[in-house]
N, C-alpha and C. Protein backbone atom coordinates (compact mmCIF):
# COMPACT_ATOMS: atom_id res chain seq x y z
N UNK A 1 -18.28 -188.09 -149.82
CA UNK A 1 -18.36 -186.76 -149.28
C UNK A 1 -19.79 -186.28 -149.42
N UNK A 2 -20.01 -185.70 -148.12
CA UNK A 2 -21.75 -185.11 -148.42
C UNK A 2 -21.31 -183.59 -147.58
N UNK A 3 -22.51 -182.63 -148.00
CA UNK A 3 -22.73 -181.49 -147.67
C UNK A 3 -24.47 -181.57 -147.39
N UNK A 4 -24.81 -181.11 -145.89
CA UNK A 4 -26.08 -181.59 -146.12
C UNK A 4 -26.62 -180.03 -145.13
N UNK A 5 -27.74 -179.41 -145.28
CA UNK A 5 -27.90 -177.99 -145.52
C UNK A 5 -29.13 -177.99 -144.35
N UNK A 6 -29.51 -177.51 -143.47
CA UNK A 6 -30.42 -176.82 -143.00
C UNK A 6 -30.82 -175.10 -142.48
N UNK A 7 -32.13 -175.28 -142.69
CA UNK A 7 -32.03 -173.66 -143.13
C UNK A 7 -33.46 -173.92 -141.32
N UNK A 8 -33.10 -172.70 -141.24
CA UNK A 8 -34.04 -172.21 -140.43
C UNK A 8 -35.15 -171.12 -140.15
N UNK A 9 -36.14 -171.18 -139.75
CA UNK A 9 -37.18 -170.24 -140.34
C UNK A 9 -37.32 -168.65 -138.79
N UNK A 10 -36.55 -168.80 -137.84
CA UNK A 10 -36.24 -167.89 -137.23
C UNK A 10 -34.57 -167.43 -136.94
N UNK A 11 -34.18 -167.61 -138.09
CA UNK A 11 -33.06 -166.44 -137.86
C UNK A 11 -32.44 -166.80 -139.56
N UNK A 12 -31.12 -166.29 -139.91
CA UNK A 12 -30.85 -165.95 -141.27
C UNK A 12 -29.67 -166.95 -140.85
N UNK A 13 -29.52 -167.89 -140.72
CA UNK A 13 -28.59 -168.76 -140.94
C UNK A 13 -28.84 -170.02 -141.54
N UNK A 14 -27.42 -170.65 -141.92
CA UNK A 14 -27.79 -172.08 -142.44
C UNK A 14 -26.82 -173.19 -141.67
N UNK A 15 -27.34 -173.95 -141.22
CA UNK A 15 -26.63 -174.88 -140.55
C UNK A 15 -26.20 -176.22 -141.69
N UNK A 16 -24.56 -176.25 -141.48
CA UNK A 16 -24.29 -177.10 -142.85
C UNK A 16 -23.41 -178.37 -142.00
N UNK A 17 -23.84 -179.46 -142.27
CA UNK A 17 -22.79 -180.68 -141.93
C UNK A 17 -21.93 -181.06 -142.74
N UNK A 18 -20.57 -181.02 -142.77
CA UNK A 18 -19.97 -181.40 -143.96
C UNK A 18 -19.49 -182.86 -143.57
N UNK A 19 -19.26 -183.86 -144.36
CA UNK A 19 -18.99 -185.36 -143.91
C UNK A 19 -18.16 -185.68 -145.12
N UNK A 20 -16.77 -186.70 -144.52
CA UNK A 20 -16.45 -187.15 -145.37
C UNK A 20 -15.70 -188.70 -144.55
N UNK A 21 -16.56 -190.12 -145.95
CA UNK A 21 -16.61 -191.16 -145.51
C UNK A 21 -15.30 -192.02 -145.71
N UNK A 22 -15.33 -192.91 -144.33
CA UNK A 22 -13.90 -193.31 -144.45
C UNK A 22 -13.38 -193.72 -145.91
N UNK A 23 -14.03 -194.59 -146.58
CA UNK A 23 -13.29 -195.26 -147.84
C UNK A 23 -13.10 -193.68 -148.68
N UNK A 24 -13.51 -192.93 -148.55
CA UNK A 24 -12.85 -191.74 -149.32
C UNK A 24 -11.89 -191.22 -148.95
N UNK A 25 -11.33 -191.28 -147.95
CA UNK A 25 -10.21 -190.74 -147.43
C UNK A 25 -9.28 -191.72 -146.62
N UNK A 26 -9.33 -192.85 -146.75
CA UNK A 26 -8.24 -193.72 -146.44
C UNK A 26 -8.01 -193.62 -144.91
N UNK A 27 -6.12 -193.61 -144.62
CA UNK A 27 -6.05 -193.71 -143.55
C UNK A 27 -5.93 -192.22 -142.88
N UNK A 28 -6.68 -191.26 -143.65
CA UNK A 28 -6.35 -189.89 -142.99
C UNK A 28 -6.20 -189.75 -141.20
N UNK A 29 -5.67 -189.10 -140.69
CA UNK A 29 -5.85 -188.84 -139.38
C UNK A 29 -5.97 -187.48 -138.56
N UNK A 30 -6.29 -186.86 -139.80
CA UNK A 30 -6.77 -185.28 -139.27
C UNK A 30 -7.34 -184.64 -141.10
N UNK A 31 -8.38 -184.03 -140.79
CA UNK A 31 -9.18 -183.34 -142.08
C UNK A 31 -9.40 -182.45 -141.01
N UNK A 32 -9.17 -181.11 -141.82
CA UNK A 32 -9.81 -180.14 -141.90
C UNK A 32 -10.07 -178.90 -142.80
N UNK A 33 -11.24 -178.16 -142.38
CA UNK A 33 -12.47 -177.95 -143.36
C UNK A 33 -11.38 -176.02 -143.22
N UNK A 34 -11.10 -175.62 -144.59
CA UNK A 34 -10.43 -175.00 -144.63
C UNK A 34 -11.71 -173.34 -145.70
N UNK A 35 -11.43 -172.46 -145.15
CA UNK A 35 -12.26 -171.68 -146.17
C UNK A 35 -12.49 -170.02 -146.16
N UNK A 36 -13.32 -169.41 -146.91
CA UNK A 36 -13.63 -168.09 -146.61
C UNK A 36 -13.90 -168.09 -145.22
N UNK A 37 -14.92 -168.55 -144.86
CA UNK A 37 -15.65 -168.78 -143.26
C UNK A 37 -14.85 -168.46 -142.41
N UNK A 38 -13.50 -168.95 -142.47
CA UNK A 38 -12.32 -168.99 -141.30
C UNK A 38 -11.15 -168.49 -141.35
N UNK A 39 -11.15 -167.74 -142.69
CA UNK A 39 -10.34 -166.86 -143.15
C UNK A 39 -8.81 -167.77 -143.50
N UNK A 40 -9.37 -168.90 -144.55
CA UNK A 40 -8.31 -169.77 -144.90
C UNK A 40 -7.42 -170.64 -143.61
N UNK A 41 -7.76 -170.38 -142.65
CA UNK A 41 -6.95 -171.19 -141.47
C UNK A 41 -7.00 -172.77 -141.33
N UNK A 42 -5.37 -172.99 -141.86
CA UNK A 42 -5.71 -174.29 -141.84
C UNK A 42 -5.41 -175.51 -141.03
N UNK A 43 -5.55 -175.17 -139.56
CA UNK A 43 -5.40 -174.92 -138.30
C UNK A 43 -7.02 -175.69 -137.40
N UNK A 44 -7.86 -174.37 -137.86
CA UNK A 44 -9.06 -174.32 -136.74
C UNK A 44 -9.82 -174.96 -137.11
N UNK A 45 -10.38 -175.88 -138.09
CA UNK A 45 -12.01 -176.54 -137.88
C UNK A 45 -11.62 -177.50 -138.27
N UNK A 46 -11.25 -178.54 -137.34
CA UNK A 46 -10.71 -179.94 -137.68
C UNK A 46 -12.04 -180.44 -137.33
N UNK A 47 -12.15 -181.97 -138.41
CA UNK A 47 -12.65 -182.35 -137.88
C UNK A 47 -13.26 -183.88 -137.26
N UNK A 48 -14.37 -184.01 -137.23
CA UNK A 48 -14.27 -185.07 -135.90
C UNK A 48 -14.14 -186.36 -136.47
N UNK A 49 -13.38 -187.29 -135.66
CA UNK A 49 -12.92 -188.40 -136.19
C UNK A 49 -14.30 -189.59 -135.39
N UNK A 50 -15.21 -189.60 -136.46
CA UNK A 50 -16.35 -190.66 -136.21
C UNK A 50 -15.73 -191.90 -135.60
N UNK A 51 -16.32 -193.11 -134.80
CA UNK A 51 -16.03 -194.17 -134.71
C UNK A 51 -16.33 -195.16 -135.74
N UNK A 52 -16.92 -194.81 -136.47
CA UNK A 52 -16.75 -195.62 -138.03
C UNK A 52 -15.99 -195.20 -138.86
N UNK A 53 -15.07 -194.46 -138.80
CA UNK A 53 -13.76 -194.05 -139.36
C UNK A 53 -14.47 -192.56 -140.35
N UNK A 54 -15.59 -192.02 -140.33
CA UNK A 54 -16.10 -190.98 -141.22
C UNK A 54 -15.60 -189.87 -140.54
N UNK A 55 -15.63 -188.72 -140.99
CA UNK A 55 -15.31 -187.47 -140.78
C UNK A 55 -16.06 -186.27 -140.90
N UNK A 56 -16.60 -185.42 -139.96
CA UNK A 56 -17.82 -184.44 -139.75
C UNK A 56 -17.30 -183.39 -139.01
N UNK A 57 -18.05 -182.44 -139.44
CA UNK A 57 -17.86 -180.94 -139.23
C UNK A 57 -19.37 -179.93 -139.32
N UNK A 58 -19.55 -179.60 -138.07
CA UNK A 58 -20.95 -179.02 -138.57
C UNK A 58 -20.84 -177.50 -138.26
N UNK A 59 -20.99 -176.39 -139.27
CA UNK A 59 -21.26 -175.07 -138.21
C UNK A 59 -22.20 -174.12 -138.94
N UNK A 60 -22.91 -173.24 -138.31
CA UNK A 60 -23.79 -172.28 -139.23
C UNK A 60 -23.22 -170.94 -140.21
N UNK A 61 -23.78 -170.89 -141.04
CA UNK A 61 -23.36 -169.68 -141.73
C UNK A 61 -24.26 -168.52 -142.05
N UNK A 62 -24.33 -167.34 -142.45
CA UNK A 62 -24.94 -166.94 -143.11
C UNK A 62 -26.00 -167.23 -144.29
N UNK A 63 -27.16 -167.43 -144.63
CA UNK A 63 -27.73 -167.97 -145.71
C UNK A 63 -27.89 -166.81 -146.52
N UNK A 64 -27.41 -167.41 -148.06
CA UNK A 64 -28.16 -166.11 -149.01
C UNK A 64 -26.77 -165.76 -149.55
N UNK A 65 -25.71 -166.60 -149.23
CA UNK A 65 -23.71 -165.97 -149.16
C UNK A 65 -23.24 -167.69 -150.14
N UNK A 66 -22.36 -167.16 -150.79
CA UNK A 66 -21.44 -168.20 -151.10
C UNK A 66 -19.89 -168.30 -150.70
N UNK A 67 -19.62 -169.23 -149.99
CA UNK A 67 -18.22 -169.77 -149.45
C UNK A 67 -17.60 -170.47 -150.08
N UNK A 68 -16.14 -170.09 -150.69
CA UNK A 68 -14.87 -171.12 -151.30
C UNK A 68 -14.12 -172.10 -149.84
N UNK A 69 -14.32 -173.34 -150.40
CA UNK A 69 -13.78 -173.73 -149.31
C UNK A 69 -13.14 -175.05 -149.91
N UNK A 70 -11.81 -175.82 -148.98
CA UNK A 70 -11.46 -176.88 -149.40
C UNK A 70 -11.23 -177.74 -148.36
N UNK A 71 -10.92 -178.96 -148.35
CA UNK A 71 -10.15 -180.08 -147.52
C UNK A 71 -8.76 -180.22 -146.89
N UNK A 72 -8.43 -180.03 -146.44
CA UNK A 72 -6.54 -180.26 -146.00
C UNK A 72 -6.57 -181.64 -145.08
N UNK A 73 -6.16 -182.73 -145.57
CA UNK A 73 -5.65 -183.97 -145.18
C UNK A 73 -4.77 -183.72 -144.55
N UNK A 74 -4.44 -184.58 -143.38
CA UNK A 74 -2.92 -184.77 -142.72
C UNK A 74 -2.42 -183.12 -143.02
N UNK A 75 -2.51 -181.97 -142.72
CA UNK A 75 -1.97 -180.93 -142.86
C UNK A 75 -0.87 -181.22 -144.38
N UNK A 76 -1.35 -181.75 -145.41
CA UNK A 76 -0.90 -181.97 -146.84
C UNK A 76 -1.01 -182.26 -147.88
N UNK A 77 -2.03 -182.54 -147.75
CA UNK A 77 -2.91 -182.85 -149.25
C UNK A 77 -4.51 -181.91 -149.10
N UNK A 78 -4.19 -181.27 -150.28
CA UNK A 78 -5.68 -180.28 -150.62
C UNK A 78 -6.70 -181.29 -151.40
N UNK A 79 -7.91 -181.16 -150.73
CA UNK A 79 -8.54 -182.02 -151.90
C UNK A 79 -10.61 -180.61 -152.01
N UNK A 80 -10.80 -181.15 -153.15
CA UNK A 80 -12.40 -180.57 -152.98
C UNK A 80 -13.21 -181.43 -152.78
N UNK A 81 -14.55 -180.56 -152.68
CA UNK A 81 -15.83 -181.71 -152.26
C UNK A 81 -16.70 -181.90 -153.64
N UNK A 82 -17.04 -183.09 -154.40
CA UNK A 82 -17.32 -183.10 -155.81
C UNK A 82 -18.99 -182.67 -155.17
N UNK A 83 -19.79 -182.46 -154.16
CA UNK A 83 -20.52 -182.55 -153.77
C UNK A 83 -20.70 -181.27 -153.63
N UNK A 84 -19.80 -180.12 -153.66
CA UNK A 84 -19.92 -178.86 -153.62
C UNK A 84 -21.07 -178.25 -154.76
N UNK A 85 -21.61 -177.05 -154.50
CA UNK A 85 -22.76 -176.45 -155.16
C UNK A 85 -22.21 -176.11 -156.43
N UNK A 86 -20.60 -175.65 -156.27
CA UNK A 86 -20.00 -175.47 -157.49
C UNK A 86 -18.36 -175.28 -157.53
N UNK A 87 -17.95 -174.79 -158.60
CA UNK A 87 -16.11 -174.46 -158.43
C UNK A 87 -16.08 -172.79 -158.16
N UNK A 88 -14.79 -172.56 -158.20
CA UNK A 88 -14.16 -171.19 -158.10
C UNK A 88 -12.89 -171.60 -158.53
N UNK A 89 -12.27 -170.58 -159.57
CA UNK A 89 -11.18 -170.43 -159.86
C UNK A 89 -10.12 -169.99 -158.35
N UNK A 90 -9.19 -170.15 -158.79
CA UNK A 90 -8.17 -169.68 -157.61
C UNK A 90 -7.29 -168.63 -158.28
N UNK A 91 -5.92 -168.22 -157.38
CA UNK A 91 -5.25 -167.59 -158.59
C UNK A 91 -3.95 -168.39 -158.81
N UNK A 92 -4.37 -170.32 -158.18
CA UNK A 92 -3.27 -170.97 -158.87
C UNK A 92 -3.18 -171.55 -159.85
N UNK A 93 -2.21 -171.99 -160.52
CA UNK A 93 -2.49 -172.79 -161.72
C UNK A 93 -3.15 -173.93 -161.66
N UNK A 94 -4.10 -174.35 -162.37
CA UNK A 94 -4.85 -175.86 -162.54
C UNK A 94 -5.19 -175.82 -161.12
N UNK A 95 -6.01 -174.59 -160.34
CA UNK A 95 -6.53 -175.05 -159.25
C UNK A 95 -7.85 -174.45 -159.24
N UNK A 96 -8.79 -174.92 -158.69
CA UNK A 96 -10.04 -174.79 -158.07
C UNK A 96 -10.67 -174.65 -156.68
N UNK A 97 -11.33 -174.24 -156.26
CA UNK A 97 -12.21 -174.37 -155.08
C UNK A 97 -13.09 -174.85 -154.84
N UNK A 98 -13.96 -175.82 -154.19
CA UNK A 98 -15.25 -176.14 -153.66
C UNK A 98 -16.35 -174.70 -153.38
N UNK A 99 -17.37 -174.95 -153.78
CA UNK A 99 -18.00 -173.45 -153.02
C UNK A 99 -19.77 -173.98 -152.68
N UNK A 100 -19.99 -173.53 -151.93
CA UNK A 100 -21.12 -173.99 -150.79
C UNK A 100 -21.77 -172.82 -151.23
N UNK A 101 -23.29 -172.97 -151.33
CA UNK A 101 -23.97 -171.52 -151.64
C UNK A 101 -25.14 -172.17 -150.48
N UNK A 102 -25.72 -170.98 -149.36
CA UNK A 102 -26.29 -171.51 -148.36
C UNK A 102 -27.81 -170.51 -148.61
């Protein structure tokens, strides 16, 4: 899993690629990137199924903001990104969040 960050010097955003490589995720056949950003929908930012079996998602955000965000496999398995900037508590038990600071 990578998170890889570009910032830009005419406007206040950050353009973020999120990737996650096939041997990390097996035979998944749908990931998507679930979070504050999208108001938890775990539905809308699927993403793209590479021809080397990897998995990518790119969109801009606000820079200067931190986002909780997680993984949803096959619409069933939650997973985080160990690659994330940091955690967030949730308000479930023994759970956490990924969080992206841009």
């Amino acid at each position: 899993m990578s998170i890889t960050k570009t910032y830009f010097k005419s406007k206040p955003t950050c353009k973020l690629t999120f990737r996650l490589m096939k041997d990390e995720v097996g035979d998944a056949e749908t990931i998507h990137l679930v979070g504050e950003f999208n108001k938890w929908n775990t539905r809308r930012m699927e993403l793209k199924h590479l021809k080397n079996g990897d998995f990518k998602i790119e969109l801009e955000l606000e820079s200067g903001c931190e986002y909780q965000f997680r993984y949803l496999i096959n619409q069933k398995q939650w997973t985080n990104d160990p690659e994330a900037d940091k955690t967030a508590p949730t308000p479930f038990p023994d759970s956490v969040n990924s969080v992206v600071v841009t």
